[in-house]
N, C-alpha and C. Protein backbone atom coordinates (compact mmCIF):
# COMPACT_ATOMS: atom_id res chain seq x y z
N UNK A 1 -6.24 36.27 -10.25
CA UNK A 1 -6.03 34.84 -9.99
C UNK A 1 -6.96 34.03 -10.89
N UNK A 2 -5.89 33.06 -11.16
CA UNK A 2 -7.57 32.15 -12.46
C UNK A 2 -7.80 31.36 -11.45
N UNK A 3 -8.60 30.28 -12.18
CA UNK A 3 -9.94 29.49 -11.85
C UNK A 3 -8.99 28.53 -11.48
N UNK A 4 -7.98 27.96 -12.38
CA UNK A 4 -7.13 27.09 -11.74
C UNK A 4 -5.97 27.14 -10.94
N UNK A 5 -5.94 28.29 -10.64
CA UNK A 5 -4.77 29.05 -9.60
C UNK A 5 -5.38 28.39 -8.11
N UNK A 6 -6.78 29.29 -8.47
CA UNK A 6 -7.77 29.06 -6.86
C UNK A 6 -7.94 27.77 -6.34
N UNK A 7 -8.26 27.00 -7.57
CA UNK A 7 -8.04 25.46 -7.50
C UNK A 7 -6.59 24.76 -6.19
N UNK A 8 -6.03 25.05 -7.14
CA UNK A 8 -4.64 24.67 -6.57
C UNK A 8 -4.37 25.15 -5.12
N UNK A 9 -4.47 26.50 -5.00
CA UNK A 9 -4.48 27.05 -3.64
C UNK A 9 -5.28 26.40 -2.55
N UNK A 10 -6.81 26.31 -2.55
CA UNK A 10 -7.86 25.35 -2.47
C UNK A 10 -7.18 23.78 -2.06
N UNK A 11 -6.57 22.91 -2.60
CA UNK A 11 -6.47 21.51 -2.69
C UNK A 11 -5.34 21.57 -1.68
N UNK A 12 -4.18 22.58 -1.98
CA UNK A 12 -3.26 22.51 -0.86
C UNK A 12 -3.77 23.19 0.40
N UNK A 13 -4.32 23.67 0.78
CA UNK A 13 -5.11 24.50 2.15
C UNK A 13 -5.91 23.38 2.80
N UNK A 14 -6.70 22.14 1.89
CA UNK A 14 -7.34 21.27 2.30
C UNK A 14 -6.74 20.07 2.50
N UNK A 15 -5.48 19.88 1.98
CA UNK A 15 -4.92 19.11 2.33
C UNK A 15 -3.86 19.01 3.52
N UNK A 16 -3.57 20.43 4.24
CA UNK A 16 -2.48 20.90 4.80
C UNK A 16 -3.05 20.67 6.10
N UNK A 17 -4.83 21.26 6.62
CA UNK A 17 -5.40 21.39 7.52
C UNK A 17 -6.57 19.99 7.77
N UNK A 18 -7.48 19.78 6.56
CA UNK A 18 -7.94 18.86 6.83
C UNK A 18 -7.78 17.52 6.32
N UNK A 19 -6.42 17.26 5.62
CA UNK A 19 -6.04 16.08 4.93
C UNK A 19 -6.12 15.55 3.87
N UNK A 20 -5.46 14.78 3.25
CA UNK A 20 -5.62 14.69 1.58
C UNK A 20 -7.13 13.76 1.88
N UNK A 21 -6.28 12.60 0.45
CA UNK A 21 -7.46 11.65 0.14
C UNK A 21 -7.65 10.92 1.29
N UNK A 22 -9.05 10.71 1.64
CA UNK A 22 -9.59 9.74 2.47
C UNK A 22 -9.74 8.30 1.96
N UNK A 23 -8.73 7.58 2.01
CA UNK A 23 -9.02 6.04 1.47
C UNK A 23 -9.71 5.14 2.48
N UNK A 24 -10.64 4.47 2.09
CA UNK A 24 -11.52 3.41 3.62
C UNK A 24 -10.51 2.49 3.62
N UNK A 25 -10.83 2.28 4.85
CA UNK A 25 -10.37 1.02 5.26
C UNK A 25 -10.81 -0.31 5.91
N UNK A 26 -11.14 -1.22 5.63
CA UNK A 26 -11.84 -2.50 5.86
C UNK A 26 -11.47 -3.38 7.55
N UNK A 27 -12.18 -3.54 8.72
CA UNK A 27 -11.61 -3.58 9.66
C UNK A 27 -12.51 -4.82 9.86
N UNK A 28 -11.00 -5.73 10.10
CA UNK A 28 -11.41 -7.36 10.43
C UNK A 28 -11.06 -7.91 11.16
N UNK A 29 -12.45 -7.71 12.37
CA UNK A 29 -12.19 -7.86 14.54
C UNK A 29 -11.30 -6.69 14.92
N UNK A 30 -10.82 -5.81 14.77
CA UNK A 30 -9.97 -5.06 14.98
C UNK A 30 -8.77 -5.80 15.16
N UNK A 31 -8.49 -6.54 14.21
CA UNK A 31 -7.16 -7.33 14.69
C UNK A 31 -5.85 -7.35 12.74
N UNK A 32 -6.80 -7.22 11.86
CA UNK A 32 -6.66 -6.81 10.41
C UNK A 32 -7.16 -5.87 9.97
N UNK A 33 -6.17 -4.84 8.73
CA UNK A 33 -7.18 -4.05 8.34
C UNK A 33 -6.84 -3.53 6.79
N UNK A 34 -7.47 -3.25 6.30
CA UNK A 34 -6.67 -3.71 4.48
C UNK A 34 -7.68 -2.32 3.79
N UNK A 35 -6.95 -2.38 2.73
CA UNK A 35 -7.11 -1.52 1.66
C UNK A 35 -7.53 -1.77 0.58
N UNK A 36 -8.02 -0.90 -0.50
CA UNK A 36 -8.12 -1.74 -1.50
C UNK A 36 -7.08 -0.74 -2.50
N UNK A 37 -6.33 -1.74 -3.07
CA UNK A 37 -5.31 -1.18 -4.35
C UNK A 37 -5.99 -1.36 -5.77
N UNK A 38 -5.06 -0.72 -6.60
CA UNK A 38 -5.66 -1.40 -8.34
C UNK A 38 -4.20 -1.61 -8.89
N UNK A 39 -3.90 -2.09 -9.74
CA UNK A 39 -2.89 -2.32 -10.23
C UNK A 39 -2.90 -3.17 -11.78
N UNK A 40 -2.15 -2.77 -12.85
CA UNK A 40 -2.03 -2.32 -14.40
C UNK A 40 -3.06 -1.82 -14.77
N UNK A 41 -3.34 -2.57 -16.20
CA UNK A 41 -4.04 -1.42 -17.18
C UNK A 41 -4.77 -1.98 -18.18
N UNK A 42 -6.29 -2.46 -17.77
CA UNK A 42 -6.92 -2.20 -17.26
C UNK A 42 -6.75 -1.94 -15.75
N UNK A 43 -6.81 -1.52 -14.63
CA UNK A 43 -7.12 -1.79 -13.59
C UNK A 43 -7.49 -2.90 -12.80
N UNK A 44 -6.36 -3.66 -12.07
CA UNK A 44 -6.91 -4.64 -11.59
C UNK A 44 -6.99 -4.95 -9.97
N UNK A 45 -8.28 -4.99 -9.44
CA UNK A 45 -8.57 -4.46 -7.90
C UNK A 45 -7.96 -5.51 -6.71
N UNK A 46 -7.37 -5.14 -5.43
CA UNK A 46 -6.74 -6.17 -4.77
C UNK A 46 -7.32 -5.41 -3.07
N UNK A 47 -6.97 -6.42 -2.88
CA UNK A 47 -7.19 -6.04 -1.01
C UNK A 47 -5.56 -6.58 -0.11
N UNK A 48 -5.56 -5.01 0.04
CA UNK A 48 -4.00 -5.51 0.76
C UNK A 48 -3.68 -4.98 2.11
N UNK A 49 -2.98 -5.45 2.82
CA UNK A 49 -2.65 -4.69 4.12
C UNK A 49 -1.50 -3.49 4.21
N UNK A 50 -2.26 -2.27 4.42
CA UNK A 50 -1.05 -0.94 4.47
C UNK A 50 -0.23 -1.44 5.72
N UNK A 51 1.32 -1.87 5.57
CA UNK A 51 1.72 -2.13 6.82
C UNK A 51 2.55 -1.28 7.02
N UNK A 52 2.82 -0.83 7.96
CA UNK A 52 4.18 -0.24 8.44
C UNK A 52 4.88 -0.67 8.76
N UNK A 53 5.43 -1.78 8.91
CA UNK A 53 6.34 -2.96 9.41
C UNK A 53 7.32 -3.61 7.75
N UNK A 54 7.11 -2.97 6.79
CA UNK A 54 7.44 -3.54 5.82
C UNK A 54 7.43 -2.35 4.83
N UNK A 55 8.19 -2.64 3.57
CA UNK A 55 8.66 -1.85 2.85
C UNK A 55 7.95 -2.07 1.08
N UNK A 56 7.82 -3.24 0.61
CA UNK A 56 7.57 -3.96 -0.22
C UNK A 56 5.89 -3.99 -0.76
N UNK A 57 5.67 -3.95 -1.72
CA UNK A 57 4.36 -4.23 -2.85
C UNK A 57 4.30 -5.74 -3.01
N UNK A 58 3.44 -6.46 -2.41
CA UNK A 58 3.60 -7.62 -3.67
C UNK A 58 2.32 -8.43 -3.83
N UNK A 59 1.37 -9.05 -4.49
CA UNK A 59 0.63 -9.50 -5.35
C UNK A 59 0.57 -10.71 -5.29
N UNK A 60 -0.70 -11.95 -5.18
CA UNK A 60 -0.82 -12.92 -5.22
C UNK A 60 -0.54 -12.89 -7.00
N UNK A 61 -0.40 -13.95 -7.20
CA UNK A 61 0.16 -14.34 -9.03
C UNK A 61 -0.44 -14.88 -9.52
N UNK A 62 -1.50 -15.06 -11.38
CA UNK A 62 -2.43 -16.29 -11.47
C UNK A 62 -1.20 -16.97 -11.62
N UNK A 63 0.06 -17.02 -11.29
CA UNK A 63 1.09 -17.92 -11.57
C UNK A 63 1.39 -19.14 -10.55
N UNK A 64 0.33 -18.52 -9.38
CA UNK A 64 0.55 -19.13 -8.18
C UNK A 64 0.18 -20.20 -7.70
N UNK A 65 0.04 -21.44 -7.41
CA UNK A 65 -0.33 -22.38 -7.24
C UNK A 65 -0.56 -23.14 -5.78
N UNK A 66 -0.32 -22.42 -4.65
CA UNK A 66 -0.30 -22.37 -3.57
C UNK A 66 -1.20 -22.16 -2.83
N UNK A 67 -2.47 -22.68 -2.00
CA UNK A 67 -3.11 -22.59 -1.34
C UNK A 67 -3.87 -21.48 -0.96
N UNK A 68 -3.14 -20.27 -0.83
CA UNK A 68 -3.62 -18.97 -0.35
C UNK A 68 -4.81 -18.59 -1.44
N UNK A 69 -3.47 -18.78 -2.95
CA UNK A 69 -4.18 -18.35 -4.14
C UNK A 69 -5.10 -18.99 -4.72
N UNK A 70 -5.49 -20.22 -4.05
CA UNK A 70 -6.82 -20.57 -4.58
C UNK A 70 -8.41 -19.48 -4.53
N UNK A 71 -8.27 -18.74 -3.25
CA UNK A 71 -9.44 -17.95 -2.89
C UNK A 71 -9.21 -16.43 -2.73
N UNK A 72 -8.19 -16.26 -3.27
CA UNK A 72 -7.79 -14.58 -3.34
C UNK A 72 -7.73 -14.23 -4.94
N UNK A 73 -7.75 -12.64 -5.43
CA UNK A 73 -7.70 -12.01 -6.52
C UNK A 73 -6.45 -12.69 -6.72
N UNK A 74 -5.88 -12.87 -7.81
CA UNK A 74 -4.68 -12.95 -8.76
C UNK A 74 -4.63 -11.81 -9.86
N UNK A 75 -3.14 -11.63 -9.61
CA UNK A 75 -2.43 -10.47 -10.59
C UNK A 75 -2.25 -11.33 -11.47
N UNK A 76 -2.81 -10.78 -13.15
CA UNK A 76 -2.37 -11.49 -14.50
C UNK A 76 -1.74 -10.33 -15.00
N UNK A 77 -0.64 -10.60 -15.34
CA UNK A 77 0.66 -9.54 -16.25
C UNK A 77 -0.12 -9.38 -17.57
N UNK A 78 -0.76 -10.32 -17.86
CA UNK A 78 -0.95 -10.81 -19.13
C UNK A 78 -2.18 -9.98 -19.55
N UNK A 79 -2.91 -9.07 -18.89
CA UNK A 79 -3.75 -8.12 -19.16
C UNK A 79 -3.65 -6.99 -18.86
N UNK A 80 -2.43 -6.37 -18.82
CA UNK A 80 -2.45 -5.39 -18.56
C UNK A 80 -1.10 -5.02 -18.95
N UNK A 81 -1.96 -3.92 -20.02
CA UNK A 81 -0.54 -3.25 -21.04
C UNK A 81 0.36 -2.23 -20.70
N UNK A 82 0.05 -1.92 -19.27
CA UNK A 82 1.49 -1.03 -18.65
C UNK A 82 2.76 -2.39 -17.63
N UNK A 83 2.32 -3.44 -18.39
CA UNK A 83 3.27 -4.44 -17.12
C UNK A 83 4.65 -4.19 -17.69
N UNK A 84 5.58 -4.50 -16.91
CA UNK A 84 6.97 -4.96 -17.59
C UNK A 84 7.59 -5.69 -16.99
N UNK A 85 7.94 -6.49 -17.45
CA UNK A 85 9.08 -8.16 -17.09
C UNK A 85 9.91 -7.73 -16.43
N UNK A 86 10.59 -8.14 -14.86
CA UNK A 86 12.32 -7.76 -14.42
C UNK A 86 12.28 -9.36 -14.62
N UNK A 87 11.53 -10.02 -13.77
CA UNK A 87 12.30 -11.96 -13.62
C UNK A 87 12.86 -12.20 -12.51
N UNK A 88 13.20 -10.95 -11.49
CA UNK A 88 14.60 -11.41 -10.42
C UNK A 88 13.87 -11.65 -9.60
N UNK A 89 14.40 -12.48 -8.77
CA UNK A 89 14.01 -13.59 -7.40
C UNK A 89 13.32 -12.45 -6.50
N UNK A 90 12.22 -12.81 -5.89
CA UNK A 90 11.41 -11.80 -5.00
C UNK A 90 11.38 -12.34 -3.57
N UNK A 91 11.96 -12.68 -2.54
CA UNK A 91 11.71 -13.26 -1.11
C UNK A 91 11.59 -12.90 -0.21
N UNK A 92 10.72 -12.78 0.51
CA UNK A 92 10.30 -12.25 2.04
C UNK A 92 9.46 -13.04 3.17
N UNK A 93 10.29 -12.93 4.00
CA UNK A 93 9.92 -13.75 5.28
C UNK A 93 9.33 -13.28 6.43
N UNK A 94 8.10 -13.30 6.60
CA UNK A 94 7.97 -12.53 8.14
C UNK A 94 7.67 -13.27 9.59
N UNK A 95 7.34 -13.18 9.94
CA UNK A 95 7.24 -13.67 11.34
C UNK A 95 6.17 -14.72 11.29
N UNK A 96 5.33 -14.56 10.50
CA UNK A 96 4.08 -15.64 10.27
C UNK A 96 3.86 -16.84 8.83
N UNK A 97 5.50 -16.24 8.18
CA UNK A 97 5.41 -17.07 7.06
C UNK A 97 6.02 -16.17 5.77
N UNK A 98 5.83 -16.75 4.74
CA UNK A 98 6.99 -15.98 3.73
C UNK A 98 6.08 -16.74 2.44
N UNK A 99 6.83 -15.60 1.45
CA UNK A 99 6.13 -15.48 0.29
C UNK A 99 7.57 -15.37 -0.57
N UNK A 100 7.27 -16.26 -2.37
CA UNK A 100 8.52 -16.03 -3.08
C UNK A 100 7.68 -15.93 -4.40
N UNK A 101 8.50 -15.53 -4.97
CA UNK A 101 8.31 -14.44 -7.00
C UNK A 101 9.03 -14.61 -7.48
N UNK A 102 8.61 -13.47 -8.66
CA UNK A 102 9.73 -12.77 -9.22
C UNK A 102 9.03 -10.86 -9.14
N UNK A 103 10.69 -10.44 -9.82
CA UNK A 103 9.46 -8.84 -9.50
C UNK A 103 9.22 -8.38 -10.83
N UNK A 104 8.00 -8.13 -10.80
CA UNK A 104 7.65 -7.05 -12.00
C UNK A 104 7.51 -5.77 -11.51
N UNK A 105 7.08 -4.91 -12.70
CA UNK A 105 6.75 -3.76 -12.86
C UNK A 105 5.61 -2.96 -13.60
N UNK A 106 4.49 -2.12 -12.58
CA UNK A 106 3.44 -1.73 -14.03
C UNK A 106 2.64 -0.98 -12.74
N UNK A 107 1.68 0.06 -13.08
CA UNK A 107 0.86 1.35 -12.26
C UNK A 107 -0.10 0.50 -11.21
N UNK A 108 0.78 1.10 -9.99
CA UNK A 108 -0.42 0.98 -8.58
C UNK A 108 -0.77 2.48 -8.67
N UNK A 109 -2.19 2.11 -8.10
CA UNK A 109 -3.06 3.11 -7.21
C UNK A 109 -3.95 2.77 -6.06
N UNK A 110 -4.01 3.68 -5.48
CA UNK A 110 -4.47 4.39 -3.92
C UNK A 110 -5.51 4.73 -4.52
N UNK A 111 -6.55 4.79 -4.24
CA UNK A 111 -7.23 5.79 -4.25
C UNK A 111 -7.20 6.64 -6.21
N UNK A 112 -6.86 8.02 -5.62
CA UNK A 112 -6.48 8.70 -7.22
C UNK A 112 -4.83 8.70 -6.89
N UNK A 113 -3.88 8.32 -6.02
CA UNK A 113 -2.75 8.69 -6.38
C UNK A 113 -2.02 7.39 -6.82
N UNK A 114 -1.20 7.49 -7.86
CA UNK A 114 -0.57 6.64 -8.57
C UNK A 114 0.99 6.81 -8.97
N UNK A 115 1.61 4.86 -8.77
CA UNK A 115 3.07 5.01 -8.91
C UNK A 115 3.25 3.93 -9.74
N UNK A 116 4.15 4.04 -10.51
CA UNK A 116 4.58 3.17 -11.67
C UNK A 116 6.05 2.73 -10.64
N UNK A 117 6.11 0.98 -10.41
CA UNK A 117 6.60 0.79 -9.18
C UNK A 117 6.75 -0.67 -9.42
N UNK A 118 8.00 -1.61 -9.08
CA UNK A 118 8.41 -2.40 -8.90
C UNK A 118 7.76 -3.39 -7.63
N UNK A 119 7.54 -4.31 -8.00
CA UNK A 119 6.78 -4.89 -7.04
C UNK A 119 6.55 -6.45 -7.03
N UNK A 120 6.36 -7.48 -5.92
CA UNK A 120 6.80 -8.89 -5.96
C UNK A 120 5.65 -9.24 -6.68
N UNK A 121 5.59 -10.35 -7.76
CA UNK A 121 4.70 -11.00 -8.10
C UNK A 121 4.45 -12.18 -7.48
N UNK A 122 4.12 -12.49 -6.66
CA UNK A 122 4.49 -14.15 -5.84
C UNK A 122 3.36 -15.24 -6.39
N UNK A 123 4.55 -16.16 -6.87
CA UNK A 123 3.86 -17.34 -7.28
C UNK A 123 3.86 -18.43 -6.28
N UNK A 124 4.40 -18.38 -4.72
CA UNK A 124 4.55 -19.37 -3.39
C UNK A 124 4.47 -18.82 -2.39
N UNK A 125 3.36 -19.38 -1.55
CA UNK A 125 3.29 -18.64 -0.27
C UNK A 125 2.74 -19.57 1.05
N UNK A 126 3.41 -19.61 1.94
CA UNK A 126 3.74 -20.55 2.94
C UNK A 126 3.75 -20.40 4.27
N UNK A 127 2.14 -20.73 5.03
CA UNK A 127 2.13 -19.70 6.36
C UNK A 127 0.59 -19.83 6.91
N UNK A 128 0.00 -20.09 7.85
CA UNK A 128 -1.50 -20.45 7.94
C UNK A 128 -1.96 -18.84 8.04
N UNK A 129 -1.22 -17.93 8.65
CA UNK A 129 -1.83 -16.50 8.43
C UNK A 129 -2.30 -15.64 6.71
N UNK A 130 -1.48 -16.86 6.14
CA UNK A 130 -1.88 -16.01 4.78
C UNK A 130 -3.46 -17.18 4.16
N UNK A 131 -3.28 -18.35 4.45
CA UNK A 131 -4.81 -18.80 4.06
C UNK A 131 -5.58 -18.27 4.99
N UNK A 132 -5.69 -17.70 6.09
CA UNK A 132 -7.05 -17.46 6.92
C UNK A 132 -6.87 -15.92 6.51
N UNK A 133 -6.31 -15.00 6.62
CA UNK A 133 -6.46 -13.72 5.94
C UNK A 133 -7.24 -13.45 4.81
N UNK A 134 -7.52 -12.29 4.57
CA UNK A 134 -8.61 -11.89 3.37
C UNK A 134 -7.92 -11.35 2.73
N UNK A 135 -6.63 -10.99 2.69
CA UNK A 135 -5.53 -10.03 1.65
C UNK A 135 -5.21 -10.78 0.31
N UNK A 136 -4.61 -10.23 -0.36
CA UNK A 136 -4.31 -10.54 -1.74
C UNK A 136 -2.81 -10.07 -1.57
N UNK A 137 -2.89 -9.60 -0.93
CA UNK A 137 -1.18 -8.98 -0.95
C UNK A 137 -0.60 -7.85 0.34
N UNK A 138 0.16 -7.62 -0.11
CA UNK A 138 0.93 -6.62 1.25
C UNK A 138 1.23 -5.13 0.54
N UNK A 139 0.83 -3.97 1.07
CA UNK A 139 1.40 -2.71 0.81
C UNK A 139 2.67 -2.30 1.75
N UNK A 140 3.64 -2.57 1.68
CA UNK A 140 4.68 -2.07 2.54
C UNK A 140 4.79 -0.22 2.63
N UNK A 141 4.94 0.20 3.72
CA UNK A 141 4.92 1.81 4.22
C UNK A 141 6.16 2.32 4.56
N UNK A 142 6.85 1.32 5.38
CA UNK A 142 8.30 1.93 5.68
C UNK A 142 8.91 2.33 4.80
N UNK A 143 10.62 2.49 5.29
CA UNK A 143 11.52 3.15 4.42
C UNK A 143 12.08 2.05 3.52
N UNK A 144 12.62 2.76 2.65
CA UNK A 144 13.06 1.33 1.64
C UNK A 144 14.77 1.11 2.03
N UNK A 145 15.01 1.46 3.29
CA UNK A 145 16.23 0.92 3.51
C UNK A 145 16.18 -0.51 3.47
N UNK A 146 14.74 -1.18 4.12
CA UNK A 146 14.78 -2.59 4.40
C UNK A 146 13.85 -2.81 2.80
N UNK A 147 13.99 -2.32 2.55
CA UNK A 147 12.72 -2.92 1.16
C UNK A 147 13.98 -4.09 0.42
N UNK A 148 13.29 -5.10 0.24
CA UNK A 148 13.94 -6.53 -0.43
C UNK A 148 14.48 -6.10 -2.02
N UNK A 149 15.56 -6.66 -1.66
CA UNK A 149 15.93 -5.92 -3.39
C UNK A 149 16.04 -4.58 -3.57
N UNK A 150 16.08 -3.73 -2.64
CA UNK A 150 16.15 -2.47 -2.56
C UNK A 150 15.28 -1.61 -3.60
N UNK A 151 13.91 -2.07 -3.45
CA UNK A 151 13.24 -1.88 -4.90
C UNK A 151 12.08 -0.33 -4.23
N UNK A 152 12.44 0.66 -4.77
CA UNK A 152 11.53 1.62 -4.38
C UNK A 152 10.51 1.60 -3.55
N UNK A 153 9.71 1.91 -2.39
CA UNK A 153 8.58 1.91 -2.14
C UNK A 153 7.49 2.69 -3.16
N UNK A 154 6.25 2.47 -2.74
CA UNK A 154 4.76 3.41 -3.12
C UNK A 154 5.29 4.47 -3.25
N UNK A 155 5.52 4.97 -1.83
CA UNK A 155 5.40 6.51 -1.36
C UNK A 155 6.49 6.87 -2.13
N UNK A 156 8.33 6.42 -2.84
CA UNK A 156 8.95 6.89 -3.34
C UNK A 156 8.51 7.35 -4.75
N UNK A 157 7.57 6.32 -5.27
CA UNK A 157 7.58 6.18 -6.62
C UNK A 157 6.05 7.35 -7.12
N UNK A 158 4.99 7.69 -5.70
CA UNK A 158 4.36 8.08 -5.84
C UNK A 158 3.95 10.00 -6.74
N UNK A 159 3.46 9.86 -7.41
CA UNK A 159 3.14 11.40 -7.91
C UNK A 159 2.36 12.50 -6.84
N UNK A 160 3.34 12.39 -5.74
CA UNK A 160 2.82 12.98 -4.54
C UNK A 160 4.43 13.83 -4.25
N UNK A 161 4.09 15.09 -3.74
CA UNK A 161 4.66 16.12 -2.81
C UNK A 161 5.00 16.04 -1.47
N UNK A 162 4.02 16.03 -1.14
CA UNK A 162 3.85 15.26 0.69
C UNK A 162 3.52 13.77 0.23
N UNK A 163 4.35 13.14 0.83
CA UNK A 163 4.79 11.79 1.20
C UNK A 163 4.27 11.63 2.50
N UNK A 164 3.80 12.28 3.18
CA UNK A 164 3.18 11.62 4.61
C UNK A 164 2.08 11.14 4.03
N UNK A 165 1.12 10.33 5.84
CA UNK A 165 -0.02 9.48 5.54
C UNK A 165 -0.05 9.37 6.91
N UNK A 166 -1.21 9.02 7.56
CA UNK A 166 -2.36 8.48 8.67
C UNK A 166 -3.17 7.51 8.57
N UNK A 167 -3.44 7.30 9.76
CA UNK A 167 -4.66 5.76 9.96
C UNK A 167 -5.28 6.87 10.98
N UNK A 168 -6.83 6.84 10.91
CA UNK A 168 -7.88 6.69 11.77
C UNK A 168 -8.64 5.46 11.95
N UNK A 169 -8.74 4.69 13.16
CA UNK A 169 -9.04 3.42 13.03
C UNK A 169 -10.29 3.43 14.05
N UNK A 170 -10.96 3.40 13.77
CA UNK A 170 -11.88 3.09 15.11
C UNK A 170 -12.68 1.47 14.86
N UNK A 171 -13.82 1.50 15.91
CA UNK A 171 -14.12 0.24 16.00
C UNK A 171 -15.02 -1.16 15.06
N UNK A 172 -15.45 -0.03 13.83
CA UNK A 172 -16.09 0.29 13.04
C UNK A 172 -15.60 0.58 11.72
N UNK A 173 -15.48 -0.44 10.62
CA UNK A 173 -14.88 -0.13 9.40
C UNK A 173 -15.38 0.71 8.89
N UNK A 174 -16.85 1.28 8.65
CA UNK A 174 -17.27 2.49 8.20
C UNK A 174 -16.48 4.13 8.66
N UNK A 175 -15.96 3.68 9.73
CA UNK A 175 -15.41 4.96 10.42
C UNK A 175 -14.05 4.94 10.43
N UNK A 176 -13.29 3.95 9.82
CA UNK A 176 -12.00 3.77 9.86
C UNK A 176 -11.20 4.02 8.15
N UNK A 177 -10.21 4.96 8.69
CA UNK A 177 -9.90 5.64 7.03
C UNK A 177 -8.32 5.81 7.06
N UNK A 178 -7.65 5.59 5.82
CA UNK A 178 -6.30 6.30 5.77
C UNK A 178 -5.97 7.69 5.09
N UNK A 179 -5.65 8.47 5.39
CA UNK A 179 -5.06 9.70 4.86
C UNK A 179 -4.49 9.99 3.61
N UNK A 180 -4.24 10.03 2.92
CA UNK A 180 -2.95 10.78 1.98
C UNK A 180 -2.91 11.52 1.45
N UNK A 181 -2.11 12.61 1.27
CA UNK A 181 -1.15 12.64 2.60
C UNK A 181 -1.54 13.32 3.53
N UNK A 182 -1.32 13.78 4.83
CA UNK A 182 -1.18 14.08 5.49
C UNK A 182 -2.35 13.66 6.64
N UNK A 183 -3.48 14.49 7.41
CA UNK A 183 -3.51 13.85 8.63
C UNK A 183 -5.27 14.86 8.62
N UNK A 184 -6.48 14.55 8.68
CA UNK A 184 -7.49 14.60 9.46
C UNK A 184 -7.24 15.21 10.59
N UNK A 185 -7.10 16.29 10.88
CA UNK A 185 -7.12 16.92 11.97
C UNK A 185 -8.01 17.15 13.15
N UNK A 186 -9.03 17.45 12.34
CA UNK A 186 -10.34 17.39 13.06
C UNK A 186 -10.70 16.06 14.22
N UNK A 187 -10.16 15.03 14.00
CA UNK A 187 -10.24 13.54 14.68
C UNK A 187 -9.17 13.93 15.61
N UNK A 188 -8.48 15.14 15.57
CA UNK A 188 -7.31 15.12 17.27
C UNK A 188 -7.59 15.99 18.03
N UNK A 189 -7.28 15.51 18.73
CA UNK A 189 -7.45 17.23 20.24
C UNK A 189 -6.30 17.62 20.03
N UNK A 190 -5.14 16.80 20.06
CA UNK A 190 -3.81 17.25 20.67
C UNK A 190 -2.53 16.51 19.82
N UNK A 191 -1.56 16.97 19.39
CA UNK A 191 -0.48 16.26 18.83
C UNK A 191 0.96 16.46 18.75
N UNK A 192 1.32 15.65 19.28
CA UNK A 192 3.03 15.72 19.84
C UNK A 192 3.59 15.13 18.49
N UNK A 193 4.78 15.52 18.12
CA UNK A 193 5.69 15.14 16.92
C UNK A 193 6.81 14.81 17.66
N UNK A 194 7.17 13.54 16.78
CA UNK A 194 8.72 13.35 17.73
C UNK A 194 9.60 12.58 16.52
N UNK A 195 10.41 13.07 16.36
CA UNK A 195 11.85 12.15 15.85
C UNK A 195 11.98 11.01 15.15
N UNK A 196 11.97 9.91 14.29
CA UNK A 196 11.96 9.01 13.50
C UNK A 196 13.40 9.01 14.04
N UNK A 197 14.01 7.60 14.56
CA UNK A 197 15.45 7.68 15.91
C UNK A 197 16.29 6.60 14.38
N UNK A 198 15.69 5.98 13.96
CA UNK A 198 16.73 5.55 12.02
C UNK A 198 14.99 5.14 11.16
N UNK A 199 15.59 5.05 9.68
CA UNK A 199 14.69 5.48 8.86
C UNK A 199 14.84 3.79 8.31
N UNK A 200 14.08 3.19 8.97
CA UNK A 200 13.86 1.53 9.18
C UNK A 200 12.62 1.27 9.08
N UNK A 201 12.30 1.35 9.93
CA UNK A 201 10.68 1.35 10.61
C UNK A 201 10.19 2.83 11.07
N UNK A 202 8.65 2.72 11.51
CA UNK A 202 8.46 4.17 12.14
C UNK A 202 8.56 4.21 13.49
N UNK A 203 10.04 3.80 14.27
CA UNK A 203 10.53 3.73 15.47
C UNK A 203 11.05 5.21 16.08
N UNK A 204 10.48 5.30 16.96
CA UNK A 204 10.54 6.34 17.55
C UNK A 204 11.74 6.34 19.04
């Protein structure tokens, strides 16, 4: 066996039992809790919320002129030489307010895992939850049945095998982490698996 055989064997054994990458996670009142992304090339750093309620990538814009984006990171296309132009209308509405673009394209990362991935650039955003929030943007988790524009998720576009992922959240952002892929074991006593009942949300 070589050196990089053992390797490999090694990374999947540790990822199978005690979980991939440990990404932190930032916990605000226990009521928000965000990530940090990078996105083009140079690398450009964002704080976003991993949601599961949503399907979609998308990015405050320096294009943006809207309130939110006065005090959050802005995505500039314009520095970063993996971007690429689509132009098409980007819109999403949620329960607390809605955000509009256009979509581009150019390398997110997690952590070390990375997807070259379609994603909203929003230049308007309209909603008192997005000025009092600390996000820069939204990581959507679900399935991309509901994804807007039917535009790939992360996890599709990702250079990953296992496509699963976890939250450990406790009370304490130092102690609160996401997975990828798979699951920290050691943090369960006990675990029931059940059924995904349509591939929407993670409705059980």
């Amino acid at each position: 066996m070589t050196l990089d055989m053992y390797k490999g064997q090694s990374a999947a054994i540790e990822n199978k039992f005690l979980g991939g990458e440990h990404i932190a996670i930032k916990d605000y009142l226990n009521a928000q809790y965000f990530i940090e992304a990078e996105v083009g090339t140079p690398a450009q750093k964002f704080t976003v919320v991993p949601d599961t309620g949503s399907s979609n990538l998308w990015l405050y814009s320096k294009k943006c002129w809207s309130i939110p984006c006065w005090t959050h990171p802005l995505y500039d296309n314009s520095k970063s030489s993996t971007y690429e132009k689509d132009g098409s209308a980007f819109d999403i509405t949620y329960g607390s307010g809605g955000v509009k673009g256009t979509v581009s394209k150019d390398v997110a990362m997690i952590g070390d895992i990375t997807a070259t991935m379609s994603f909203g650039e929003v230049t308007s955003a309209s909603g008192v939850s997005f000025i009092a929030s600390q996000m820069s943007g939204i990581l959507g988790l679900a399935y991309d049945t509901i994804s807007v524009n039917k535009l790939p998720t992360f996890f599709d576009n990702a250079d990953l095998t296992d496509k699963s992922f976890s939250f450990y959240l406790h009370d304490t952002s130092a102690d609160s982490y996401m997975v990828i892929p798979g699951m920290d074991s050691e943090n369960y006593e006990a675990i029931d698996t059940h059924k995904v009942v349509e591939q929407k949300y993670w409705a059980l």
